[in-house]
PDB file of N, CA and C in Angstrom:
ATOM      1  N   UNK A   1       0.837  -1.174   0.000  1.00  0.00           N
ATOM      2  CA  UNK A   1       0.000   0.000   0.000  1.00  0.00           C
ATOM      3  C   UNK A   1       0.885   1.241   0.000  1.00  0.00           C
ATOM      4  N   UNK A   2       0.188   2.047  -0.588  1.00  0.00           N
ATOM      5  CA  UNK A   2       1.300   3.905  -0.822  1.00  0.00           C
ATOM      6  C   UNK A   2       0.726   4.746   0.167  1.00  0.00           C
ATOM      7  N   UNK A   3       1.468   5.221   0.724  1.00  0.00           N
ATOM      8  CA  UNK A   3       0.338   6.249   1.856  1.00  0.00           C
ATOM      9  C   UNK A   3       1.762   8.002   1.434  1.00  0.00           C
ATOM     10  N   UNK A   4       0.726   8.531   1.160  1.00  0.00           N
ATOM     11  CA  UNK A   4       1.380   9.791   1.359  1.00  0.00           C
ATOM     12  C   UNK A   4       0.996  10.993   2.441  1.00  0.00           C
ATOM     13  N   UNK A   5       2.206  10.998   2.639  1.00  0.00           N
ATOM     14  CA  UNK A   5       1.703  11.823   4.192  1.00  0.00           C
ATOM     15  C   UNK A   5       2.410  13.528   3.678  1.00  0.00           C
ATOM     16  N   UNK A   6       1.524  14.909   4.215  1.00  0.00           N
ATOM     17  CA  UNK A   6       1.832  16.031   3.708  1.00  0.00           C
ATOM     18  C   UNK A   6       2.425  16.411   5.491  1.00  0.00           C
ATOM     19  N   UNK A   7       3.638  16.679   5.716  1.00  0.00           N
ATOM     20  CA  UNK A   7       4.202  16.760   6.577  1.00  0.00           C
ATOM     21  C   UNK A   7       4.991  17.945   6.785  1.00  0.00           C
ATOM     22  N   UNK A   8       4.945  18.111   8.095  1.00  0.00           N
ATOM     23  CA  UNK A   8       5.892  18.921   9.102  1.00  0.00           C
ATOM     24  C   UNK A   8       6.718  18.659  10.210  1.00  0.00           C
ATOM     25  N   UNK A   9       7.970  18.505   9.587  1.00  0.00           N
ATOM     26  CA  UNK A   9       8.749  17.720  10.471  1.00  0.00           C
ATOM     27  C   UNK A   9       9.391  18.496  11.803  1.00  0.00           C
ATOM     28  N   UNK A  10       8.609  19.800  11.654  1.00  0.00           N
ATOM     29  CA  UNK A  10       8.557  20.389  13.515  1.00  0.00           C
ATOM     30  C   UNK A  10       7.383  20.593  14.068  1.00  0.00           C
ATOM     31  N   UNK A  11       6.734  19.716  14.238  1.00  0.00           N
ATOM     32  CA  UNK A  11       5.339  19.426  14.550  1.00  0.00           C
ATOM     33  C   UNK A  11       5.134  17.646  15.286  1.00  0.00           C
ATOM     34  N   UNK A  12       5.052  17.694  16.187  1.00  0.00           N
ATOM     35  CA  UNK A  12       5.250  16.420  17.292  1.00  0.00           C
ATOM     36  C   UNK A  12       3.795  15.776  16.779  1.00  0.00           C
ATOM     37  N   UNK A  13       2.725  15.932  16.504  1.00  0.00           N
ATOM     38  CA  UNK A  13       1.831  15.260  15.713  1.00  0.00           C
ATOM     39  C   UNK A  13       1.982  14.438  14.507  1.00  0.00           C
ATOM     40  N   UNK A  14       2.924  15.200  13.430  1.00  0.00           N
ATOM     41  CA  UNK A  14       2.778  15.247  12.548  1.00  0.00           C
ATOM     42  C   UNK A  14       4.335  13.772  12.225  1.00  0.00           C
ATOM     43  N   UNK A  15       5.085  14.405  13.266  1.00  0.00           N
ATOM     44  CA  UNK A  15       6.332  13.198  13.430  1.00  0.00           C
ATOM     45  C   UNK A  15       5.651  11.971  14.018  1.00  0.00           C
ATOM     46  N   UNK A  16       4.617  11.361  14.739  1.00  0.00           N
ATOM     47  CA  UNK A  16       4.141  10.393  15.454  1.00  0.00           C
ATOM     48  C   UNK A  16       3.746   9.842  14.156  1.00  0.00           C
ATOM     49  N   UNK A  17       2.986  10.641  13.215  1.00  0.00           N
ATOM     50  CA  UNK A  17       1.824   9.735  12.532  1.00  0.00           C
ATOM     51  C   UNK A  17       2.734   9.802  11.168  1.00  0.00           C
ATOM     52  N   UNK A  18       3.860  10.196  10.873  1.00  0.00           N
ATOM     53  CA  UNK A  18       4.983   9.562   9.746  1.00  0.00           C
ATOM     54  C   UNK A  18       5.195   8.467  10.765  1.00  0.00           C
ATOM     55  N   UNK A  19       5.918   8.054  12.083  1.00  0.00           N
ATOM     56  CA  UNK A  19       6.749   6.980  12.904  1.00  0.00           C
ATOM     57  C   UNK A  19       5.380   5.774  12.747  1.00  0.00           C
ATOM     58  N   UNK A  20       4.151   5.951  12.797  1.00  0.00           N
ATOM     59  CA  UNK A  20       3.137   4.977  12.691  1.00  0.00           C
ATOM     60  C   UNK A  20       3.240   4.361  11.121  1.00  0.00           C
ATOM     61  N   UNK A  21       3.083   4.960   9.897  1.00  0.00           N
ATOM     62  CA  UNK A  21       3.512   4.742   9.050  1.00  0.00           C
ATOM     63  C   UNK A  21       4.677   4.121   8.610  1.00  0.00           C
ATOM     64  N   UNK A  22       5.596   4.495   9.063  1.00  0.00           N
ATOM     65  CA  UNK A  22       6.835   3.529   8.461  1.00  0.00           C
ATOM     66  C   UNK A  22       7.530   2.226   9.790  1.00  0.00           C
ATOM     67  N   UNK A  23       6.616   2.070  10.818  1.00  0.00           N
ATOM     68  CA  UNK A  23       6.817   1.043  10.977  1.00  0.00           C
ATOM     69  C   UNK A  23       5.437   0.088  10.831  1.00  0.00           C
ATOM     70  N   UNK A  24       5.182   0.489   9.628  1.00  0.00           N
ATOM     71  CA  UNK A  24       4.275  -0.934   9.121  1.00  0.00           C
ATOM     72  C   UNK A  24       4.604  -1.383   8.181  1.00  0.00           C
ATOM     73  N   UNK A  25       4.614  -2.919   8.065  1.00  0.00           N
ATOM     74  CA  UNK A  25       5.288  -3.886   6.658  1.00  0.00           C
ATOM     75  C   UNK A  25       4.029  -3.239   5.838  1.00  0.00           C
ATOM     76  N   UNK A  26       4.732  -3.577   4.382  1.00  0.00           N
ATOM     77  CA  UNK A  26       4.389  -3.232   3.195  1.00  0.00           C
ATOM     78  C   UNK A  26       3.596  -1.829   2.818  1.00  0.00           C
ATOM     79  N   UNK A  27       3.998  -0.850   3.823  1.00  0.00           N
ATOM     80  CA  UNK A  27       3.508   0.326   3.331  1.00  0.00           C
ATOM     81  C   UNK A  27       4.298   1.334   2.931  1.00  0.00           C
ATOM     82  N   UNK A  28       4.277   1.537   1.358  1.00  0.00           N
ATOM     83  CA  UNK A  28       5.533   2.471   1.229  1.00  0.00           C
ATOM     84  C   UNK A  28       5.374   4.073   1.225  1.00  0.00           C
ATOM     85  N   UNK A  29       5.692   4.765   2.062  1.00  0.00           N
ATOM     86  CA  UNK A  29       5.480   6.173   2.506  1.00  0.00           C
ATOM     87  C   UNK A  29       5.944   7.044   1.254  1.00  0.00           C
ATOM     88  N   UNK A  30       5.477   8.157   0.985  1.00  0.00           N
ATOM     89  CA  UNK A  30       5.820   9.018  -0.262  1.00  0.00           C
ATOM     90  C   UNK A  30       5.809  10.290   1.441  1.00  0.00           C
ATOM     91  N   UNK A  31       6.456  10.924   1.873  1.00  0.00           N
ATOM     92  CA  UNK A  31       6.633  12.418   2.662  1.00  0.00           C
ATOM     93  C   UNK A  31       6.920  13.378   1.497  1.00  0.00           C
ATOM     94  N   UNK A  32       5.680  14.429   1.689  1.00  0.00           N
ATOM     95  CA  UNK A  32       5.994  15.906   1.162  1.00  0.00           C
ATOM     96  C   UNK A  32       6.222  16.817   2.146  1.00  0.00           C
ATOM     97  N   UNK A  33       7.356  17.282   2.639  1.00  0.00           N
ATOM     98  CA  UNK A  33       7.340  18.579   3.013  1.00  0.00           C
ATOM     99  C   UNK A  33       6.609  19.674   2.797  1.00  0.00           C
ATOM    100  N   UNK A  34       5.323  19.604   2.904  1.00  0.00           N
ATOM    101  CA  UNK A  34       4.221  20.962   2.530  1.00  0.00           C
ATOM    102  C   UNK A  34       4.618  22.284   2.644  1.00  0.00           C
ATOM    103  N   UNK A  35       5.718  22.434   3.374  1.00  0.00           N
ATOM    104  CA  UNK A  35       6.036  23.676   3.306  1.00  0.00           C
ATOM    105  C   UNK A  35       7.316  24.477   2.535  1.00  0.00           C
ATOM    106  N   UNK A  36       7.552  23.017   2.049  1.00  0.00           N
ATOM    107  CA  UNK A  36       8.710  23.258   0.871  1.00  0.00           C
ATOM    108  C   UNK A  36       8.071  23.058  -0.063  1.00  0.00           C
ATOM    109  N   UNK A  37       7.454  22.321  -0.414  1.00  0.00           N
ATOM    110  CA  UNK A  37       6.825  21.872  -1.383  1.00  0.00           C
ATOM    111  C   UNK A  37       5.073  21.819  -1.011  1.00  0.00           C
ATOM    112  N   UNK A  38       4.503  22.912  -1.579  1.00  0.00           N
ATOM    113  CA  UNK A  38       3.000  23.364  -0.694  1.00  0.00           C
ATOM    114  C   UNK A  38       2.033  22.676  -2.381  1.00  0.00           C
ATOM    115  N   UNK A  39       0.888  22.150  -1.439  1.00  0.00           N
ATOM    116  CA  UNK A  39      -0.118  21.205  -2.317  1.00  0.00           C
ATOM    117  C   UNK A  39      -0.833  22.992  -3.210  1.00  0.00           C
ATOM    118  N   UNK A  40      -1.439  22.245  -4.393  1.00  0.00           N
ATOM    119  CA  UNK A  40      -2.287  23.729  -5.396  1.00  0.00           C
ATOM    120  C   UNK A  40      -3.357  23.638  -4.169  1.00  0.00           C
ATOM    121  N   UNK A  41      -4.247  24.508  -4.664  1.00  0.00           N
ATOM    122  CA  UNK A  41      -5.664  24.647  -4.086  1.00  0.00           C
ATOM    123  C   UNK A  41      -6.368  23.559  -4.803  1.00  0.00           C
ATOM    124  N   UNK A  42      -6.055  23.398  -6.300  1.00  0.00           N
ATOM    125  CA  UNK A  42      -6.720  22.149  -6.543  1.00  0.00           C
ATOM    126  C   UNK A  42      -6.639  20.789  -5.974  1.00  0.00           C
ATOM    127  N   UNK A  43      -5.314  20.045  -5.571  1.00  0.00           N
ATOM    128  CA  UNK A  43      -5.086  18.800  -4.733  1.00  0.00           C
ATOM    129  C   UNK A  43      -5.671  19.038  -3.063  1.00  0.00           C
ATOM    130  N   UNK A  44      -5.255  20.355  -2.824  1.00  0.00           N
ATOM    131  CA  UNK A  44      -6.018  20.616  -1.488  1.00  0.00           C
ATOM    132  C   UNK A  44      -7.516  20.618  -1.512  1.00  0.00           C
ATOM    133  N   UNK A  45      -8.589  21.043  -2.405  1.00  0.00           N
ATOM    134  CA  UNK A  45      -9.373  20.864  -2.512  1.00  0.00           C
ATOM    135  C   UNK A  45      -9.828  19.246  -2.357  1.00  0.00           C
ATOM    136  N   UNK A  46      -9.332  18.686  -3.591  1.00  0.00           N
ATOM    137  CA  UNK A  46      -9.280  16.935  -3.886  1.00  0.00           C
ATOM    138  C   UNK A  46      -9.220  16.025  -2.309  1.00  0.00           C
ATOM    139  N   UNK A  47      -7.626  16.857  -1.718  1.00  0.00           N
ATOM    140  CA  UNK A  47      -7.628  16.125  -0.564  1.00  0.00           C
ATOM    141  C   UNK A  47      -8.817  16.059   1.025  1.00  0.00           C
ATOM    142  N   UNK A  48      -9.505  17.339   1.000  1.00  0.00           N
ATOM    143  CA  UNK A  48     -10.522  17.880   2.214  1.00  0.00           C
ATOM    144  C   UNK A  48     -11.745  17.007   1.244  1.00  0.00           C
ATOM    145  N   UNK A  49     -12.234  16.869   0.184  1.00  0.00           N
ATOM    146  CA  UNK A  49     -13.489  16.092  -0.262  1.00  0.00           C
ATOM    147  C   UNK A  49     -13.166  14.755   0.092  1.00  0.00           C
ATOM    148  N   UNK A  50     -12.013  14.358  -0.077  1.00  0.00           N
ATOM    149  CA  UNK A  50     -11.601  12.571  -0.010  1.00  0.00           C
ATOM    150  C   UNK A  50     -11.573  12.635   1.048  1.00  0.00           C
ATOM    151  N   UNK A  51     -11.465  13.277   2.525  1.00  0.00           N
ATOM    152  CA  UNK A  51     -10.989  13.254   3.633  1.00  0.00           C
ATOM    153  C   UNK A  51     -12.746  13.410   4.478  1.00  0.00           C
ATOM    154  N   UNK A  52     -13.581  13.990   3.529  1.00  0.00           N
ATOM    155  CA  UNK A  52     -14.738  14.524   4.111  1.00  0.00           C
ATOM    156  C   UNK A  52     -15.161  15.670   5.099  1.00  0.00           C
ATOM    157  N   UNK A  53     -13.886  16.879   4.481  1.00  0.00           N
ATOM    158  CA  UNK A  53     -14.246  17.395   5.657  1.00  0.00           C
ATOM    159  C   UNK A  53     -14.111  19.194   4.520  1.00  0.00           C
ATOM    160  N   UNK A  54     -14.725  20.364   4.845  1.00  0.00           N
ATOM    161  CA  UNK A  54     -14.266  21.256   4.459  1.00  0.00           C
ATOM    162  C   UNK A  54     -12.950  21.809   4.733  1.00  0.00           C
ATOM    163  N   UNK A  55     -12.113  22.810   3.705  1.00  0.00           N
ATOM    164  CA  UNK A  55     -11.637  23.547   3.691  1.00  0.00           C
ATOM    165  C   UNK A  55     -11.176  24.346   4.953  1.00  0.00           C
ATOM    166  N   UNK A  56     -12.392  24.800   5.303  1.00  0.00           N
ATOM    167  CA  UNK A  56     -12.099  25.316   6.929  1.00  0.00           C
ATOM    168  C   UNK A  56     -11.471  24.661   8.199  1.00  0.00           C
ATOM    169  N   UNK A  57     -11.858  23.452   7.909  1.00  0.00           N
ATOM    170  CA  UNK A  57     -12.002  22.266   8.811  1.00  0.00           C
ATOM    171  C   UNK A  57     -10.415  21.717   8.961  1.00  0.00           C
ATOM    172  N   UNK A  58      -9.949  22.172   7.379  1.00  0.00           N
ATOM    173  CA  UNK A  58      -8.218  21.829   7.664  1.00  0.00           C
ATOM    174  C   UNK A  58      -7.809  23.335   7.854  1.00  0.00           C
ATOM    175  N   UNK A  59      -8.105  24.049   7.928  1.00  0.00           N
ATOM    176  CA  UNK A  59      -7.225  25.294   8.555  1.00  0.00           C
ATOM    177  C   UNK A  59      -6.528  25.301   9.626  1.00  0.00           C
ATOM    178  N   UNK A  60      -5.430  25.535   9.851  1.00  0.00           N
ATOM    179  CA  UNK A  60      -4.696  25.920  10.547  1.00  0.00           C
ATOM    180  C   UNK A  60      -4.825  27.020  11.363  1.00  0.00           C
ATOM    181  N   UNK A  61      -5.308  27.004  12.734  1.00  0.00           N
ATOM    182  CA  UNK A  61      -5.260  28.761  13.419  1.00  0.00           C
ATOM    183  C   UNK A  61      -4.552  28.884  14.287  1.00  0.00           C
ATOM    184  N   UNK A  62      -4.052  28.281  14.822  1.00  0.00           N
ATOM    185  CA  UNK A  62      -2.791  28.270  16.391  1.00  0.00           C
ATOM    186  C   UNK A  62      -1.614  28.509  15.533  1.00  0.00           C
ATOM    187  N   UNK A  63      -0.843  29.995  15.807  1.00  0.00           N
ATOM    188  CA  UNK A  63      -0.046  30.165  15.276  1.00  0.00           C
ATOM    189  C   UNK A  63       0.041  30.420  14.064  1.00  0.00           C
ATOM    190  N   UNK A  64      -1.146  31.315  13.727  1.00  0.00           N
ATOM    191  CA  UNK A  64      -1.137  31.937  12.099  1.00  0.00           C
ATOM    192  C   UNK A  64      -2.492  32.777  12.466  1.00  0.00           C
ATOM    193  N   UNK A  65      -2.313  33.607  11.243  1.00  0.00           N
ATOM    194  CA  UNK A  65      -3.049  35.231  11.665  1.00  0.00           C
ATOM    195  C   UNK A  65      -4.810  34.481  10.619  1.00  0.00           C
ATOM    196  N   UNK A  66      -4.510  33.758  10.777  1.00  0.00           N
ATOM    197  CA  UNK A  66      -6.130  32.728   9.943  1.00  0.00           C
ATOM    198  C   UNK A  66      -7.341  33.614  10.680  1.00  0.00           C
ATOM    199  N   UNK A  67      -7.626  33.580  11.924  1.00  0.00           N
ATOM    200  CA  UNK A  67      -8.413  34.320  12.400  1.00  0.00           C
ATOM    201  C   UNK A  67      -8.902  36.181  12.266  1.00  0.00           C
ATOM    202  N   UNK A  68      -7.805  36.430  12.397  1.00  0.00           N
ATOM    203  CA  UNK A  68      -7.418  37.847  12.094  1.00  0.00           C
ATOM    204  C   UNK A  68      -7.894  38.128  10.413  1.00  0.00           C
ATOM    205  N   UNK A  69      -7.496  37.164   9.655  1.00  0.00           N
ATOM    206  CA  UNK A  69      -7.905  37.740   8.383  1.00  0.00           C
ATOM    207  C   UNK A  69      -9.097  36.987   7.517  1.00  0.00           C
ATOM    208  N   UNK A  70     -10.175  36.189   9.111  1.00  0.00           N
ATOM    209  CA  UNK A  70     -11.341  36.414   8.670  1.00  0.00           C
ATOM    210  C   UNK A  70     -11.100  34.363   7.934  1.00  0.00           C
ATOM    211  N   UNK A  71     -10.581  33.937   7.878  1.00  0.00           N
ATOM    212  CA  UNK A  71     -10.133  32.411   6.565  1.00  0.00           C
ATOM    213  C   UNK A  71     -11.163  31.955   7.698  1.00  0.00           C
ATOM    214  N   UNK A  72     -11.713  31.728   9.046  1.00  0.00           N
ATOM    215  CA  UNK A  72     -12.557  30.903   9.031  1.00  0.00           C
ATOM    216  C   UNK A  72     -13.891  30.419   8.782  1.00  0.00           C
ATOM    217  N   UNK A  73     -14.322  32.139   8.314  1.00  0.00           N
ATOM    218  CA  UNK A  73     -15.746  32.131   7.807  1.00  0.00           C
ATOM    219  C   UNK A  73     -15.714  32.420   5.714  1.00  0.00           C
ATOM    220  N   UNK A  74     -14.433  32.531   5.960  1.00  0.00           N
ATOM    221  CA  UNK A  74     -14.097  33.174   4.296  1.00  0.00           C
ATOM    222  C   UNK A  74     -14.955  31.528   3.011  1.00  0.00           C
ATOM    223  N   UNK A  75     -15.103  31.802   1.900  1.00  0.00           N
ATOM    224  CA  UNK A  75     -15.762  30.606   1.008  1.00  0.00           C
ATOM    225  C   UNK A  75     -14.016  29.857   0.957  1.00  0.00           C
ATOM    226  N   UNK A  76     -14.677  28.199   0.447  1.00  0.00           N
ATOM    227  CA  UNK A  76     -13.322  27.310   0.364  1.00  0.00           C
ATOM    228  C   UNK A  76     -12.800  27.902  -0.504  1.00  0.00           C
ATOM    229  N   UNK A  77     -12.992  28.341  -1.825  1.00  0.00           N
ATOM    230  CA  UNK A  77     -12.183  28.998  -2.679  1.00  0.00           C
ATOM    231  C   UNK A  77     -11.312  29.760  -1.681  1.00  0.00           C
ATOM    232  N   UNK A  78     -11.756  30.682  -1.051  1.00  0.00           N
ATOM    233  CA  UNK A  78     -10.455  31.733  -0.288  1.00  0.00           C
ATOM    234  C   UNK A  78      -9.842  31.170   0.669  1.00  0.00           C
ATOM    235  N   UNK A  79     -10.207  29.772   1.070  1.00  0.00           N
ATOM    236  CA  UNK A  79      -9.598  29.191   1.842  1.00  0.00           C
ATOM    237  C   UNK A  79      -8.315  28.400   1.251  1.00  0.00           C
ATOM    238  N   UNK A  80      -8.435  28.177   0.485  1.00  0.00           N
ATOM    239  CA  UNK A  80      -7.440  26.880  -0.832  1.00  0.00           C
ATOM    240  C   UNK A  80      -6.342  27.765  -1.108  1.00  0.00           C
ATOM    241  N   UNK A  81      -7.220  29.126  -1.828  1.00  0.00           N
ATOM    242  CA  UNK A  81      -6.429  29.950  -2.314  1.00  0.00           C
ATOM    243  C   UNK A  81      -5.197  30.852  -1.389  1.00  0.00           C
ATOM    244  N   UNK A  82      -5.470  30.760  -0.164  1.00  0.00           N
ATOM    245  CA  UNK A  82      -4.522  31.031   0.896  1.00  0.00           C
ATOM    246  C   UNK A  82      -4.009  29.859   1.292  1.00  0.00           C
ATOM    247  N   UNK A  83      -4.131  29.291   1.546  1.00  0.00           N
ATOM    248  CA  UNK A  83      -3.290  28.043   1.877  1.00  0.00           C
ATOM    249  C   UNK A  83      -2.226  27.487   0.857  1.00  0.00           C
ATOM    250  N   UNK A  84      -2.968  27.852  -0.209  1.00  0.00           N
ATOM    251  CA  UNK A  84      -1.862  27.229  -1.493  1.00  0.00           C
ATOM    252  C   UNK A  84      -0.459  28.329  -1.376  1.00  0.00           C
ATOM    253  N   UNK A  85      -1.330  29.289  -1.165  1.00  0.00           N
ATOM    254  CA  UNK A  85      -0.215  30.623  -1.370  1.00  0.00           C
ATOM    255  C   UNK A  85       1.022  30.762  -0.221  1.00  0.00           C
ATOM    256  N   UNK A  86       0.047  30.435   1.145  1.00  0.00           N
ATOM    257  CA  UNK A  86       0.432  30.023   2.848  1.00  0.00           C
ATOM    258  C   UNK A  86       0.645  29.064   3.405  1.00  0.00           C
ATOM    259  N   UNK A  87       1.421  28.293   2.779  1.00  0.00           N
ATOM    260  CA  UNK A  87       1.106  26.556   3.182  1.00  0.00           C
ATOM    261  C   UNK A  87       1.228  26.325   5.319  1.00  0.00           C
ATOM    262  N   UNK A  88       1.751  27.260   5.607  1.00  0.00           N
ATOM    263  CA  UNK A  88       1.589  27.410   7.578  1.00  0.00           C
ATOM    264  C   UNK A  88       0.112  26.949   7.581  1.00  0.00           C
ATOM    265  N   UNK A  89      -0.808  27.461   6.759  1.00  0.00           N
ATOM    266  CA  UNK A  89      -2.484  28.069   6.892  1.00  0.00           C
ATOM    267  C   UNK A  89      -3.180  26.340   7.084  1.00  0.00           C
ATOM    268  N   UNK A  90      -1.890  25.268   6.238  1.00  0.00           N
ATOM    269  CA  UNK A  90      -2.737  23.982   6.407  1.00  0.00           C
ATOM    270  C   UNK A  90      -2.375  23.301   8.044  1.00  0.00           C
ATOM    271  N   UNK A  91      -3.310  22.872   8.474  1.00  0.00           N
ATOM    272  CA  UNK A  91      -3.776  21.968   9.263  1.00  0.00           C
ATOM    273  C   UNK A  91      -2.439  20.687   9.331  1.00  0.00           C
ATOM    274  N   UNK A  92      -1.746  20.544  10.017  1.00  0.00           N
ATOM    275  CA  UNK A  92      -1.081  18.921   9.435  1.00  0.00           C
ATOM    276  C   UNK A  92      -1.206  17.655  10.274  1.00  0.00           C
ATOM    277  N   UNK A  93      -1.011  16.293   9.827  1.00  0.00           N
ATOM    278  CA  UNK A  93      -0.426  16.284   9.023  1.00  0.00           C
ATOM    279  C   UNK A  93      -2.082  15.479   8.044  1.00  0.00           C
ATOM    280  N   UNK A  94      -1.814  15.645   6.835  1.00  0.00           N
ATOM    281  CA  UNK A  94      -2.580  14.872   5.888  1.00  0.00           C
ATOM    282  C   UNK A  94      -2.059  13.789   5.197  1.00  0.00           C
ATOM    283  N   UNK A  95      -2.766  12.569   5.440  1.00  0.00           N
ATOM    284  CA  UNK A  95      -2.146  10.965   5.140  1.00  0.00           C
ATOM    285  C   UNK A  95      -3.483  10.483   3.742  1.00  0.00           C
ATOM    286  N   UNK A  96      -2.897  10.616   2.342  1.00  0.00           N
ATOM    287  CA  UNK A  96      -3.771   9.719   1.262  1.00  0.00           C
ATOM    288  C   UNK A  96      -2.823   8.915   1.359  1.00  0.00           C
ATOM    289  N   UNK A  97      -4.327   7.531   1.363  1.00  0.00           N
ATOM    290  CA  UNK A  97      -4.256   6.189   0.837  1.00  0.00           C
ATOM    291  C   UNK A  97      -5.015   6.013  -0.161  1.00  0.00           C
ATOM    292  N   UNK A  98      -4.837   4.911  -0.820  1.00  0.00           N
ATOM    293  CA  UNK A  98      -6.204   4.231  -1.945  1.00  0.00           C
ATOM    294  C   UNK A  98      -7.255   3.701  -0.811  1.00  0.00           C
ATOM    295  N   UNK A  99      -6.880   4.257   0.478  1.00  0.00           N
ATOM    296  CA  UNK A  99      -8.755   3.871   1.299  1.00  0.00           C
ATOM    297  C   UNK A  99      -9.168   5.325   1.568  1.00  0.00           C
ATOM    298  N   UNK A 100      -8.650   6.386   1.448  1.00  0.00           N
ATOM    299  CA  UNK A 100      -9.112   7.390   1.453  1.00  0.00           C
ATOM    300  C   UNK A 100      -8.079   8.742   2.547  1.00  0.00           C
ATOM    301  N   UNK A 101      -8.504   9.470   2.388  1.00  0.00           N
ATOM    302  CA  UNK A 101      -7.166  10.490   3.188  1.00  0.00           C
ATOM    303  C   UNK A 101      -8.562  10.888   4.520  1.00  0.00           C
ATOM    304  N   UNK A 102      -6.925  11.496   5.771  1.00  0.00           N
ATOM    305  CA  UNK A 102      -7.637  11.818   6.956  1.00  0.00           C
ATOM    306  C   UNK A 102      -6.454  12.860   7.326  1.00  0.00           C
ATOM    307  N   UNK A 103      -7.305  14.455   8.111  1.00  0.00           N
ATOM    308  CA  UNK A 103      -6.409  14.799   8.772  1.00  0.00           C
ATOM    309  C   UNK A 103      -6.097  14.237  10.167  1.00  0.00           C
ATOM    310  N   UNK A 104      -4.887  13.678  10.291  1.00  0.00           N
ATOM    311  CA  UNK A 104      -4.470  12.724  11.593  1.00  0.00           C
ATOM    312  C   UNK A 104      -4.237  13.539  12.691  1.00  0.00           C
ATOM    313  N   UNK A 105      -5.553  13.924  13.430  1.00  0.00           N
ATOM    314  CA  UNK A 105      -5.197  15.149  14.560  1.00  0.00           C
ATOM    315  C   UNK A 105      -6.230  14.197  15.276  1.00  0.00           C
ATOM    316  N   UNK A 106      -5.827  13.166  16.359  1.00  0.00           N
ATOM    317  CA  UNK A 106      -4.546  13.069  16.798  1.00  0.00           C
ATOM    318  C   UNK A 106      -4.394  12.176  15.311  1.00  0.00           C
ATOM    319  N   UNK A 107      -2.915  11.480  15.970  1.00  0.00           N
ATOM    320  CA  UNK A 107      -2.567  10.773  14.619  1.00  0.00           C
ATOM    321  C   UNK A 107      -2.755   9.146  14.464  1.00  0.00           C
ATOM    322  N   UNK A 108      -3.160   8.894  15.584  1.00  0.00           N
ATOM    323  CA  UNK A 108      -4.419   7.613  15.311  1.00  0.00           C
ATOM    324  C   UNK A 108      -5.186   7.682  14.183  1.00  0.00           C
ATOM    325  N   UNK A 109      -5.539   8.176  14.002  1.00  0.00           N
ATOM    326  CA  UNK A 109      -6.763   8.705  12.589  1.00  0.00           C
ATOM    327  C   UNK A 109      -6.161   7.957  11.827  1.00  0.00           C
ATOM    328  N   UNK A 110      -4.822   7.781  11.213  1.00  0.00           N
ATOM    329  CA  UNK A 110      -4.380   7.453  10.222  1.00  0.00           C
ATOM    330  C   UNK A 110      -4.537   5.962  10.143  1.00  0.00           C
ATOM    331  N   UNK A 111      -4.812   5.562  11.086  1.00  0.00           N
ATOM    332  CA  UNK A 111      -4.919   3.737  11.099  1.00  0.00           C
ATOM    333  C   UNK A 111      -7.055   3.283  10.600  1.00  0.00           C
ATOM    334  N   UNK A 112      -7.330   4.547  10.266  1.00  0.00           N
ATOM    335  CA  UNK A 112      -9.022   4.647   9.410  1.00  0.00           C
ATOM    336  C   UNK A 112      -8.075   3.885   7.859  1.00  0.00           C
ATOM    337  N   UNK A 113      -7.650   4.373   7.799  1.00  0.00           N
ATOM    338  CA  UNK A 113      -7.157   4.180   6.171  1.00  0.00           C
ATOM    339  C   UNK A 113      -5.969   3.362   5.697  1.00  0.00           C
ATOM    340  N   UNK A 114      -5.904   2.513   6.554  1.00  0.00           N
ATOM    341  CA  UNK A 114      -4.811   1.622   6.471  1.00  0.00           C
ATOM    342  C   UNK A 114      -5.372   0.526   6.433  1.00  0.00           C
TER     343      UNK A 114
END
């Protein structure tokens, strides 16, 4: 199985639920650094529908001005569209499988899709 996880490797959440992932046989991990490498608004979009959850719902607000400039009531378009631009603005970490993606907060979640 492929699991790709959108990661932050200074984020103690986000390191647990990569360490759950790669110690399981036959699952081969793909890690994006999201903040080196930040998802479009289109895959971010793709990923919050497969995940079932809105836009808002992966926002990020502890430690980003998200509140202040209004992103939690803003439409998903302005939500995508800052995040793509702000990759801090996403939520982490996000784990797609071929059973479906979850934001892993905590990072148990990630064993839905395994």
């Amino acid at each position: 199985m492929k699991a790709t996880i959108w990661h932050n490797p200074k984020c103690g959440t986000s390191r647990k639920t990569l360490a759950i992932l790669e110690n399981l046989s036959g699952v081969d991990v793909e890690v994006i650094e999201y903040l080196k490498t930040p998802p479009s608004a289109d895959k971010l979009a793709q990923l919050y529908k497969d995940a079932g959850i809105s836009p808002a719902e992966g926002l990020r607000k502890r430690g980003t001005d998200a509140e202040e400039r209004g992103l939690p009531d803003a439409s998903d378009e302005a939500v995508l569209e800052a995040m793509a631009a702000e990759p801090i603005l996403i939520e982490r970490p996000l784990v797609e499988t071929d059973k479906g993606v979850r934001l892993c907060r905590p990072q148990d979640k990630v064993l839905e899709i395994l």
